[in-house]
PDB file of N, CA and C in Angstrom:
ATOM      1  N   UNK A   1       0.835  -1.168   0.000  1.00  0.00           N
ATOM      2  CA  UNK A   1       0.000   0.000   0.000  1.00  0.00           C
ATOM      3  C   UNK A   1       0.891   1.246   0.000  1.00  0.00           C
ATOM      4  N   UNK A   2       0.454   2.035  -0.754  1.00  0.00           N
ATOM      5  CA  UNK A   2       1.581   3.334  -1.138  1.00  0.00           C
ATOM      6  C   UNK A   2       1.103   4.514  -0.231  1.00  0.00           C
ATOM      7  N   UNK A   3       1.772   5.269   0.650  1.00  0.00           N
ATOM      8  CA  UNK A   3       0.974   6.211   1.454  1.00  0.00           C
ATOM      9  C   UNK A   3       0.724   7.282   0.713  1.00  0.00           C
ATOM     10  N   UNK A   4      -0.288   7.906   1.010  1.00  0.00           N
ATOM     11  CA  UNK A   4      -1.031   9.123   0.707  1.00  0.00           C
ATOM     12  C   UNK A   4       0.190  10.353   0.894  1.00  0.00           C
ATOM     13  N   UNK A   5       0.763  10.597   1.848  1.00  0.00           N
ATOM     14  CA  UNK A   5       1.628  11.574   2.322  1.00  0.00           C
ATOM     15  C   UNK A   5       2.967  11.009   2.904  1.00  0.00           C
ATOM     16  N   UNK A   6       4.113  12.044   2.363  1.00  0.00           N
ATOM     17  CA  UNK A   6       5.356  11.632   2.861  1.00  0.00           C
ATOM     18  C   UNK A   6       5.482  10.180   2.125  1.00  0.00           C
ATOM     19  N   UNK A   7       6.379   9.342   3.140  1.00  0.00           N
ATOM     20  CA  UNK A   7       7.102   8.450   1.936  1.00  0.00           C
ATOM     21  C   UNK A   7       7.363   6.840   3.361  1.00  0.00           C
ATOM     22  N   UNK A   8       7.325   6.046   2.730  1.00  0.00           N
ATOM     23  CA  UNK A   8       7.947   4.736   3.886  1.00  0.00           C
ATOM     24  C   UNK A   8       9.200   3.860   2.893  1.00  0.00           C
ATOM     25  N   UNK A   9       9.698   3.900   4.089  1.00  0.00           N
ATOM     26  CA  UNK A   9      10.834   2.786   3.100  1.00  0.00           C
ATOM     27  C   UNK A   9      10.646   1.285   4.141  1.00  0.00           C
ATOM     28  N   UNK A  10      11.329  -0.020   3.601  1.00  0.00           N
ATOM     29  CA  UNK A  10      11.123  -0.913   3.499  1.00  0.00           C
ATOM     30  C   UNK A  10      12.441  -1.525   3.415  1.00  0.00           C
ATOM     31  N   UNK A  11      12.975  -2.233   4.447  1.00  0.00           N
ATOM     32  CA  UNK A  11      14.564  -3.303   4.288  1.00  0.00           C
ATOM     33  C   UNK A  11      14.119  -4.718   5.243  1.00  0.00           C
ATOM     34  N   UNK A  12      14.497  -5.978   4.256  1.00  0.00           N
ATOM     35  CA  UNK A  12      14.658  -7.027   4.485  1.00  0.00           C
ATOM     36  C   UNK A  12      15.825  -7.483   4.073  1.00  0.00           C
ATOM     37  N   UNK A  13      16.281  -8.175   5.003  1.00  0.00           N
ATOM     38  CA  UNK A  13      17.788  -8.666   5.037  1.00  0.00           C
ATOM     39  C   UNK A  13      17.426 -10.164   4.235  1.00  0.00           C
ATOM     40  N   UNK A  14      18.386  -9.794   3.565  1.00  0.00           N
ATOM     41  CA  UNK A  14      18.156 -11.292   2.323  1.00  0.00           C
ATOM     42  C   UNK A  14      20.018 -11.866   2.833  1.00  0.00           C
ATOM     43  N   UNK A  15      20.617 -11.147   3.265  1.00  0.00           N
ATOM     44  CA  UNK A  15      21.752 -12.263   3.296  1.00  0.00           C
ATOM     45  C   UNK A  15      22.870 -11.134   4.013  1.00  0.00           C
ATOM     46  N   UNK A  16      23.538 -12.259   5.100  1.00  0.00           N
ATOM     47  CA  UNK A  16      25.113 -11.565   5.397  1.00  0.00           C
ATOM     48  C   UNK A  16      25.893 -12.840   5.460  1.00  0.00           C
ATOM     49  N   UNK A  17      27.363 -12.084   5.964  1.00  0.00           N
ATOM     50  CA  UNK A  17      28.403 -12.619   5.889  1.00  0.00           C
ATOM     51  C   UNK A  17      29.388 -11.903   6.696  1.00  0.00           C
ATOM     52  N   UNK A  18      30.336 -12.442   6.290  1.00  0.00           N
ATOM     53  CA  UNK A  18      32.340 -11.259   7.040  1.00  0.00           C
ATOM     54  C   UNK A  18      32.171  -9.980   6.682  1.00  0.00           C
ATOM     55  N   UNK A  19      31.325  -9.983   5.332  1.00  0.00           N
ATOM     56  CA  UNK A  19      31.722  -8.674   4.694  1.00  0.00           C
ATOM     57  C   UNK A  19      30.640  -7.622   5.377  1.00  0.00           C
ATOM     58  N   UNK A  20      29.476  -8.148   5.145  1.00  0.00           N
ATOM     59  CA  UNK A  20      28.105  -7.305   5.500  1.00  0.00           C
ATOM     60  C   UNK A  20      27.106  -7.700   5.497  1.00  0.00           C
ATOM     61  N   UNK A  21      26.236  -7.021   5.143  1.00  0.00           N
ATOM     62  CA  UNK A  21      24.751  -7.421   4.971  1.00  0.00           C
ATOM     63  C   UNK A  21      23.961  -7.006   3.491  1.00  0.00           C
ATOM     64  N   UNK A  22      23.576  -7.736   3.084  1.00  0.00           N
ATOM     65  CA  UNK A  22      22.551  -7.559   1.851  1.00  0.00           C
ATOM     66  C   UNK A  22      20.943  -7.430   2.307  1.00  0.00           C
ATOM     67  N   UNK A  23      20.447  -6.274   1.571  1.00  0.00           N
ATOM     68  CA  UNK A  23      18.757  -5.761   2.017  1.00  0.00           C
ATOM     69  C   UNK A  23      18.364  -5.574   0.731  1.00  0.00           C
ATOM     70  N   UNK A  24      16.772  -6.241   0.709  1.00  0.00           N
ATOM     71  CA  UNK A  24      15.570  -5.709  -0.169  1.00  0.00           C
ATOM     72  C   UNK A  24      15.061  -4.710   0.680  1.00  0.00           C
ATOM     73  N   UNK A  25      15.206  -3.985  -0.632  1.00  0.00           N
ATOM     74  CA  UNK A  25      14.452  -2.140   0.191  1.00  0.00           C
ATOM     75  C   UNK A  25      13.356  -2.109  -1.131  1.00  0.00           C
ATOM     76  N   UNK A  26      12.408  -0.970  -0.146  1.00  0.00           N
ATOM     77  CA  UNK A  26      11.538  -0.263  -1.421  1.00  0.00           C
ATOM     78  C   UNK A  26      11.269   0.665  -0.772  1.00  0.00           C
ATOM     79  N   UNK A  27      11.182   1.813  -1.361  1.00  0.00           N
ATOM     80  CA  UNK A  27      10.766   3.070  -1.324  1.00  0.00           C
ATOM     81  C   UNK A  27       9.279   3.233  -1.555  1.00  0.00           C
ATOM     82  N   UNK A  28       8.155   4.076  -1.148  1.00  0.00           N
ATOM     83  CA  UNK A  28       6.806   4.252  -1.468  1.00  0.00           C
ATOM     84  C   UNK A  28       6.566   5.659  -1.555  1.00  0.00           C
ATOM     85  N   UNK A  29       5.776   6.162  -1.935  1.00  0.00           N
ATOM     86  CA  UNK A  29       5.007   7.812  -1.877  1.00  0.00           C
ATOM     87  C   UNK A  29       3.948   7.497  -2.761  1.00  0.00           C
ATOM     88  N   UNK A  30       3.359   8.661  -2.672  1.00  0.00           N
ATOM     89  CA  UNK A  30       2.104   8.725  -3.604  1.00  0.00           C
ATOM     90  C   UNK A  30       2.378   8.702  -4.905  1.00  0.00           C
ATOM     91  N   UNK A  31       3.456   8.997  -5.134  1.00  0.00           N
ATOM     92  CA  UNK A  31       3.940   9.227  -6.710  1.00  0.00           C
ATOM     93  C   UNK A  31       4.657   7.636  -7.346  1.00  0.00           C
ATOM     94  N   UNK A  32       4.859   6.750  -6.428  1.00  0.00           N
ATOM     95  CA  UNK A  32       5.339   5.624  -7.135  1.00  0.00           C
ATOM     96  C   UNK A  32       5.875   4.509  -6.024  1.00  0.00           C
ATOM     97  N   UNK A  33       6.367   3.465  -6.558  1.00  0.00           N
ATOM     98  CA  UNK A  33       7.098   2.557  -5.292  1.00  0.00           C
ATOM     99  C   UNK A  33       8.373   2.076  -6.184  1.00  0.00           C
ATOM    100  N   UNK A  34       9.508   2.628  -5.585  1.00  0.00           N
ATOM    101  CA  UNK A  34      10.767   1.699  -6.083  1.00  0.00           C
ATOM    102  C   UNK A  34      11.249   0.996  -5.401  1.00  0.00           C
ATOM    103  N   UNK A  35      12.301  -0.333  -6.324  1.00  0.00           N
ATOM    104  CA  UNK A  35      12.850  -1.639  -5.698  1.00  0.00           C
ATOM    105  C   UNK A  35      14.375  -1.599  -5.930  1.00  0.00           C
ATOM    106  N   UNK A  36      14.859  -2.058  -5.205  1.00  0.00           N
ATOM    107  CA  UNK A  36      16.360  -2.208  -5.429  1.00  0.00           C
ATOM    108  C   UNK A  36      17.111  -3.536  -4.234  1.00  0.00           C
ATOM    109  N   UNK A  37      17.902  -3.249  -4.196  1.00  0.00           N
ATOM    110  CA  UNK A  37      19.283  -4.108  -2.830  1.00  0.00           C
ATOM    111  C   UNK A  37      20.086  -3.254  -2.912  1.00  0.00           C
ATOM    112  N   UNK A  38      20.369  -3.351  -1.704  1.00  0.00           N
ATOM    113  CA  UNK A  38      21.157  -2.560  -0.786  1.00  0.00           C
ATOM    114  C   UNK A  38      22.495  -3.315  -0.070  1.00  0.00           C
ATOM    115  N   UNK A  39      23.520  -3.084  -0.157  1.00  0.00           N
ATOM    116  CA  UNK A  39      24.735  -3.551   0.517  1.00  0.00           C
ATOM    117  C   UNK A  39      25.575  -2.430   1.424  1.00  0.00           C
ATOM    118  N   UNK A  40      25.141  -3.361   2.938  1.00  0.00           N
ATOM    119  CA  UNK A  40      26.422  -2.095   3.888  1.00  0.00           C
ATOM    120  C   UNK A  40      27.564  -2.943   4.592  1.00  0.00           C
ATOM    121  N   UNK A  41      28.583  -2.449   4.274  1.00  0.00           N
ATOM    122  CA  UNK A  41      29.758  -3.203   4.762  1.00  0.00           C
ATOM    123  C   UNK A  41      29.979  -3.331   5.583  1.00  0.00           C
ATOM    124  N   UNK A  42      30.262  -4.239   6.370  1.00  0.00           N
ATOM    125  CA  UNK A  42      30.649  -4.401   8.122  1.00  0.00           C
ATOM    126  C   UNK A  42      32.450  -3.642   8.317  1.00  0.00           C
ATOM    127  N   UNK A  43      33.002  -3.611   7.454  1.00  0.00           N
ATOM    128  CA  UNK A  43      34.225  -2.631   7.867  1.00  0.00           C
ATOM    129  C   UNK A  43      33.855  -1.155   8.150  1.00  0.00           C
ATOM    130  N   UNK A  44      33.578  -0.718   6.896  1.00  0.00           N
ATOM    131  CA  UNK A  44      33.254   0.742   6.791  1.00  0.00           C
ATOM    132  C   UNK A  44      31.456   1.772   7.192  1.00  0.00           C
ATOM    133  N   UNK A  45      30.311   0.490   6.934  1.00  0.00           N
ATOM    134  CA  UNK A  45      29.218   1.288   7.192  1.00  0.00           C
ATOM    135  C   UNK A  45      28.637   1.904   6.115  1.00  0.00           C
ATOM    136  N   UNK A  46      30.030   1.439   5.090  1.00  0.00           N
ATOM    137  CA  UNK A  46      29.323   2.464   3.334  1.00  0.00           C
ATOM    138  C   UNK A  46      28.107   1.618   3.283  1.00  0.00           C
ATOM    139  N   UNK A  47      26.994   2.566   2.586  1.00  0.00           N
ATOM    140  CA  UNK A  47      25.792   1.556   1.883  1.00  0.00           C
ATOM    141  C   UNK A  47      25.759   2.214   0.353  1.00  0.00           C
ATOM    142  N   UNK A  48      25.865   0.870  -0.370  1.00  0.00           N
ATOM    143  CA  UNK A  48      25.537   0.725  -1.885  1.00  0.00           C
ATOM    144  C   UNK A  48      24.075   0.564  -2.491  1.00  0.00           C
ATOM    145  N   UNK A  49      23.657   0.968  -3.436  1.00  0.00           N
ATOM    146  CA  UNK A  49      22.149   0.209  -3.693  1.00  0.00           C
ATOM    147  C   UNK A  49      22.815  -0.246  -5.178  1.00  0.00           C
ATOM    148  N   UNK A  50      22.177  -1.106  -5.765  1.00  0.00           N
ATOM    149  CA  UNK A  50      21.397  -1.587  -7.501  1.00  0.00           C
ATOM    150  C   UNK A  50      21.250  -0.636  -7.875  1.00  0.00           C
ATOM    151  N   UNK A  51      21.012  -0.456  -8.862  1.00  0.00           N
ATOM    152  CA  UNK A  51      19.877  -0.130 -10.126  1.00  0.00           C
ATOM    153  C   UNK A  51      18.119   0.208  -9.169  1.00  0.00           C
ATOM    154  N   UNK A  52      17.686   1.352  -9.011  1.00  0.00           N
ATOM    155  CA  UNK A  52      16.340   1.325  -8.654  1.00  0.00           C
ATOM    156  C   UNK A  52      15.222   0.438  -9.744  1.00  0.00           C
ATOM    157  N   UNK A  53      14.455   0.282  -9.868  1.00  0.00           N
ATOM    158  CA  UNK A  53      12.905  -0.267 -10.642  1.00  0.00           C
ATOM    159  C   UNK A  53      12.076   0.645 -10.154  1.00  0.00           C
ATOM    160  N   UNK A  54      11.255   1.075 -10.885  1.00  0.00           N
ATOM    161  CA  UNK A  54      10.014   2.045 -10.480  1.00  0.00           C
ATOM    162  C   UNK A  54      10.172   3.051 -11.649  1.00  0.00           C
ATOM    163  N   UNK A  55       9.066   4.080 -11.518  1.00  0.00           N
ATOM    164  CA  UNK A  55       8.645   4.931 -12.162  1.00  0.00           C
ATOM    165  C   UNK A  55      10.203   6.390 -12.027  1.00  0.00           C
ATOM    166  N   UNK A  56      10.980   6.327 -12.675  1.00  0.00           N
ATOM    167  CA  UNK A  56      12.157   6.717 -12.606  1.00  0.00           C
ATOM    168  C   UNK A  56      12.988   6.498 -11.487  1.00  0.00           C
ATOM    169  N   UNK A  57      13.571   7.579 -10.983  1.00  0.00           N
ATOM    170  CA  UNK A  57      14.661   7.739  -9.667  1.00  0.00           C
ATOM    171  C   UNK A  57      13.679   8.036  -8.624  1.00  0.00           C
ATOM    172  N   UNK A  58      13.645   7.699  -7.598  1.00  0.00           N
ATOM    173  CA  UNK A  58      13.573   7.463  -6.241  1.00  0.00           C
ATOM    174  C   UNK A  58      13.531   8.729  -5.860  1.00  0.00           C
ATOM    175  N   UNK A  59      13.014   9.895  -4.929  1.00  0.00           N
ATOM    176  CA  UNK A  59      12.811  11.203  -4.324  1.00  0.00           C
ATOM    177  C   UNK A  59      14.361  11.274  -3.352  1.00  0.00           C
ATOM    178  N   UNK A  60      14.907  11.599  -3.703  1.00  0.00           N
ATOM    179  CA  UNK A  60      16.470  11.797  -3.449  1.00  0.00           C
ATOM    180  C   UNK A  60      16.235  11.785  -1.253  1.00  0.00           C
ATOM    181  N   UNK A  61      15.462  12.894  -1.465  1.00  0.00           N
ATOM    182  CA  UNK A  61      15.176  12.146   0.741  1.00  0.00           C
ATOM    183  C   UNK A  61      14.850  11.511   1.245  1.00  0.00           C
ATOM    184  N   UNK A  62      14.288  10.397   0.409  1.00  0.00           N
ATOM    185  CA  UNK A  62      13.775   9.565   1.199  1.00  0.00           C
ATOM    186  C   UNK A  62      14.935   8.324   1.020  1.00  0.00           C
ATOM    187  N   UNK A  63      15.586   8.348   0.187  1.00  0.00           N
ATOM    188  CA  UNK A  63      16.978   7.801   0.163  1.00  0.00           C
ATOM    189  C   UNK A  63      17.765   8.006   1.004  1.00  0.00           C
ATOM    190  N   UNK A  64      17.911   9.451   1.192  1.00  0.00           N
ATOM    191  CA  UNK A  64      18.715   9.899   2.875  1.00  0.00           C
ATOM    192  C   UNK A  64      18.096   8.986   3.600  1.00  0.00           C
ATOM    193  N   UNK A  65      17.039   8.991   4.014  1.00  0.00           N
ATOM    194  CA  UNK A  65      16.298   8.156   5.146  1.00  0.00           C
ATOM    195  C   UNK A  65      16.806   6.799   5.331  1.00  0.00           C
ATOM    196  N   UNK A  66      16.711   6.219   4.402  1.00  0.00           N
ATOM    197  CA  UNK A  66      16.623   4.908   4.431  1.00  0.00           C
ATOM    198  C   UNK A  66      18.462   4.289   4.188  1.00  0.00           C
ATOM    199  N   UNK A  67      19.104   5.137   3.859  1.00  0.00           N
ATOM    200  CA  UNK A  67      20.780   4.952   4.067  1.00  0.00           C
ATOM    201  C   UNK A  67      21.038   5.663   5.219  1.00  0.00           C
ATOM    202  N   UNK A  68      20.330   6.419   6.252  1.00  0.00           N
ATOM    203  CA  UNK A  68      20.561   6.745   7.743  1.00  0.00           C
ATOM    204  C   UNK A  68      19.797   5.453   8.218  1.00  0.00           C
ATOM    205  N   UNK A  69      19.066   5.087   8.040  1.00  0.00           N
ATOM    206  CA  UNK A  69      18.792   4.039   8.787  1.00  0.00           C
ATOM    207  C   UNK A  69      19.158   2.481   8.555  1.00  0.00           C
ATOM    208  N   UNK A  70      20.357   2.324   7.258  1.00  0.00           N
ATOM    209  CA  UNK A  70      20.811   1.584   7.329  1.00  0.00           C
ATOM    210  C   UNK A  70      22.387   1.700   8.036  1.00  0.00           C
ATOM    211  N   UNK A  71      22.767   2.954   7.677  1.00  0.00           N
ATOM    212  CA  UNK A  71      23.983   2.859   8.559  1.00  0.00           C
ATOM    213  C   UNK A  71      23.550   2.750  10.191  1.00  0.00           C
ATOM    214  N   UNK A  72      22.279   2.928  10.720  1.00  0.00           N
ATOM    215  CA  UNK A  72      22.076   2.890  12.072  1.00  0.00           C
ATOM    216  C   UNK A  72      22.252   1.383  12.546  1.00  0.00           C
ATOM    217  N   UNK A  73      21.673   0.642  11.511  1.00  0.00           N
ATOM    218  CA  UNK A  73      21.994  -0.980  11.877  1.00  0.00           C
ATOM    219  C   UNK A  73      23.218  -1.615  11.771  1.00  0.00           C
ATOM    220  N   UNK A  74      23.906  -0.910  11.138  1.00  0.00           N
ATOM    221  CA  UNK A  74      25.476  -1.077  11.134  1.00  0.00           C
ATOM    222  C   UNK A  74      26.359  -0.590  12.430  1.00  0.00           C
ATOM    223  N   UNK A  75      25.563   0.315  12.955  1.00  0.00           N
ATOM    224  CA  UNK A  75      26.223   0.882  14.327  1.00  0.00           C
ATOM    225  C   UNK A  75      25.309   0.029  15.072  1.00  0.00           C
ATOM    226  N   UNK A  76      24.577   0.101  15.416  1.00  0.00           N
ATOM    227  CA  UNK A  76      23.764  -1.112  16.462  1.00  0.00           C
ATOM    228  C   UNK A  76      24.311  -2.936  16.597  1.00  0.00           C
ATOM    229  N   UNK A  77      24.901  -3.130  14.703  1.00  0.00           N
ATOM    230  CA  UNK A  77      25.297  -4.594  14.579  1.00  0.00           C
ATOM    231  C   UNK A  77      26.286  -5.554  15.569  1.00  0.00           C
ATOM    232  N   UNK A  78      26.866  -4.632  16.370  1.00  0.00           N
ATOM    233  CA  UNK A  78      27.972  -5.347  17.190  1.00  0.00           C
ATOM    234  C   UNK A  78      26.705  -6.219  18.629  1.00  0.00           C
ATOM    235  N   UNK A  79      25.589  -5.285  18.933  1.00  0.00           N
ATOM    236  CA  UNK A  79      25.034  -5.740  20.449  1.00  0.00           C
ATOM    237  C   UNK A  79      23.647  -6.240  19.505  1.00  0.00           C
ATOM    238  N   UNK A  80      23.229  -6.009  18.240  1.00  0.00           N
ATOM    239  CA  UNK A  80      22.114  -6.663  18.023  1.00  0.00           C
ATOM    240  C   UNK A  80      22.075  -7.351  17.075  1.00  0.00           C
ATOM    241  N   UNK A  81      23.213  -7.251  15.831  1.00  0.00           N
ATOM    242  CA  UNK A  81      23.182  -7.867  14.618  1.00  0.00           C
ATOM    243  C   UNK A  81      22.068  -7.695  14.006  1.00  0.00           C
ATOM    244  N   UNK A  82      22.445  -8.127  12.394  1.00  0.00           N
ATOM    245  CA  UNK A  82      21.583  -6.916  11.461  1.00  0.00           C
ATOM    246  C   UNK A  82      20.183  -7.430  11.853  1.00  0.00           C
ATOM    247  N   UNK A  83      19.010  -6.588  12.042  1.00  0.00           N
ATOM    248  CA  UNK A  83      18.038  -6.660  11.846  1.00  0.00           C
ATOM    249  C   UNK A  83      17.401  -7.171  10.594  1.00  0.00           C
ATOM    250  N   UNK A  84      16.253  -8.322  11.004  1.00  0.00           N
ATOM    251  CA  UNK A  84      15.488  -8.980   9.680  1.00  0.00           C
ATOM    252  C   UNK A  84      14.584  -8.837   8.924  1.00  0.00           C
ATOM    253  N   UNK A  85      14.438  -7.285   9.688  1.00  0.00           N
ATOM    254  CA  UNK A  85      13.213  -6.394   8.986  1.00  0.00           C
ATOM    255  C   UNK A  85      13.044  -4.779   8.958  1.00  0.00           C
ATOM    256  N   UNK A  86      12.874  -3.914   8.750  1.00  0.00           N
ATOM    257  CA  UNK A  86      12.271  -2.499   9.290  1.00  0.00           C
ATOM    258  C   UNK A  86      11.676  -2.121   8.514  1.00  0.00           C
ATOM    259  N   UNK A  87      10.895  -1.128   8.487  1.00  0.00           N
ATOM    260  CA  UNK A  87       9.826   0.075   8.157  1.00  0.00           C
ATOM    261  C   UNK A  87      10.038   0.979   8.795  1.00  0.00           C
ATOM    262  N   UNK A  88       9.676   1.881   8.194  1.00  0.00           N
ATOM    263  CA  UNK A  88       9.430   3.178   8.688  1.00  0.00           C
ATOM    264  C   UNK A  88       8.584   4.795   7.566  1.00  0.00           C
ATOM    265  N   UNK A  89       8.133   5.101   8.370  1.00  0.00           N
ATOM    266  CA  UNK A  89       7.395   6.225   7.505  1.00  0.00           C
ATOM    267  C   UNK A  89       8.124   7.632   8.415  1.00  0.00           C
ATOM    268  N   UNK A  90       8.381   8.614   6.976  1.00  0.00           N
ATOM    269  CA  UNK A  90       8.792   9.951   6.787  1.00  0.00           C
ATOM    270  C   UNK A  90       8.000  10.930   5.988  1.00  0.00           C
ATOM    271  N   UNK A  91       7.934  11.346   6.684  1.00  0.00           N
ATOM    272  CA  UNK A  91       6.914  13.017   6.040  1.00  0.00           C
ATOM    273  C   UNK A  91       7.756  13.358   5.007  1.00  0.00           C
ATOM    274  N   UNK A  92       7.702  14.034   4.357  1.00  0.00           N
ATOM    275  CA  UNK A  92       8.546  14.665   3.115  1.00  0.00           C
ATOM    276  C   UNK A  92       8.994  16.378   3.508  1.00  0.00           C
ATOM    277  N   UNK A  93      10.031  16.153   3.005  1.00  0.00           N
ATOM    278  CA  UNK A  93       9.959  17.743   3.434  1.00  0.00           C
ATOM    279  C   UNK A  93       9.191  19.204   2.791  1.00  0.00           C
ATOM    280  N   UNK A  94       9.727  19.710   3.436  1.00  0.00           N
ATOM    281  CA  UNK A  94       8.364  21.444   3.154  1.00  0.00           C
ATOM    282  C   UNK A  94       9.313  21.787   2.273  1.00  0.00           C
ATOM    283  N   UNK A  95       8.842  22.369   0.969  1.00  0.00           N
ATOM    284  CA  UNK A  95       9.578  23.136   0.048  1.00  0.00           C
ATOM    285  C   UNK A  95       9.876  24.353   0.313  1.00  0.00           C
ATOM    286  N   UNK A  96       9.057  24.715   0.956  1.00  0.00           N
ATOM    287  CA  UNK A  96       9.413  26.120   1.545  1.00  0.00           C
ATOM    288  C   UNK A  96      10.765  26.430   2.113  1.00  0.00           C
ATOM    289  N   UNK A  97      11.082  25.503   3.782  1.00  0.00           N
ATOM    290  CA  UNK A  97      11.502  25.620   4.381  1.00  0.00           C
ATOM    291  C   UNK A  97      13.190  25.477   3.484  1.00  0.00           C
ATOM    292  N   UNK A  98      13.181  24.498   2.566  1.00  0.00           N
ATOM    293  CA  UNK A  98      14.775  24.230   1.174  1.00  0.00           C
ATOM    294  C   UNK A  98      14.214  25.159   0.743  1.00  0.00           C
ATOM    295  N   UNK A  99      13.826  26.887  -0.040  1.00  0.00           N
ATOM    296  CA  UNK A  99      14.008  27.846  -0.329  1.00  0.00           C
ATOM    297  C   UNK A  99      14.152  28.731   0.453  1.00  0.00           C
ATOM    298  N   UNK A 100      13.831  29.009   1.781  1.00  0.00           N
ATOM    299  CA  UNK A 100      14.042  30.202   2.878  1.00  0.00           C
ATOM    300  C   UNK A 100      15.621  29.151   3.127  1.00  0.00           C
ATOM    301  N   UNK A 101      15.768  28.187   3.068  1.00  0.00           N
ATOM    302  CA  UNK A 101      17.224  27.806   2.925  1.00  0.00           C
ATOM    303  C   UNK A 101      18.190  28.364   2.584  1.00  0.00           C
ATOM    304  N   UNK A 102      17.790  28.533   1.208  1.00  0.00           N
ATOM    305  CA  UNK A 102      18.697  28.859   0.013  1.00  0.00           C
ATOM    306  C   UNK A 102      18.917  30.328  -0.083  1.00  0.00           C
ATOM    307  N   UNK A 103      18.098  31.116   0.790  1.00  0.00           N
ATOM    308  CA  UNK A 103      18.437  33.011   0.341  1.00  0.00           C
ATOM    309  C   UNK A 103      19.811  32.849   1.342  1.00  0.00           C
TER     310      UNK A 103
END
């Protein structure tokens, strides 16, 4: 189900190892749902994605979101190890507030 407002992302851990962890993510908004995998390294915390699927590129913040909250499971991984699921929903931001930014 695609939300009405703002945006949810979506990670299932499909596989780790020495190196890291591999996630099915999807992105949602009213405007579309994209798919990809996601890789974050257990050395460094970098996260990689695929190739998105969906109705073009992905809303560039809600990508922030969802690579802050994968590096969060990378900092949590030592006392909880990767998590086998999350969600979460994010409002989108005010356009306004990125132009009173920008003067």
């Amino acid at each position: 189900m695609q939300p009405d407002a703002g945006g949810r992302f979506q990670a299932v851990l499909i596989h780790q190892d020495d190196s890291g962890a591999r996630f099915r993510v999807e992105l949602s908004t009213a405007e579309g749902v994209w798919s990809s995998e996601a890789t974050v390294s257990q050395a460094s915390g970098e996260v990689e994605w695929r190739p998105w699927s969906g109705p073009g590129e992905p809303p560039d913040w809600l990508c922030r979101y969802l690579r802050s909250a994968l590096r969060g499971a990378w900092r949590a991984y030592g006392e909880d190890g990767w998590p086998r699921r999350f969600t979460r929903w994010r409002d989108a931001p005010d356009p306004r507030r990125a132009r009173e930014g920008d003067s």
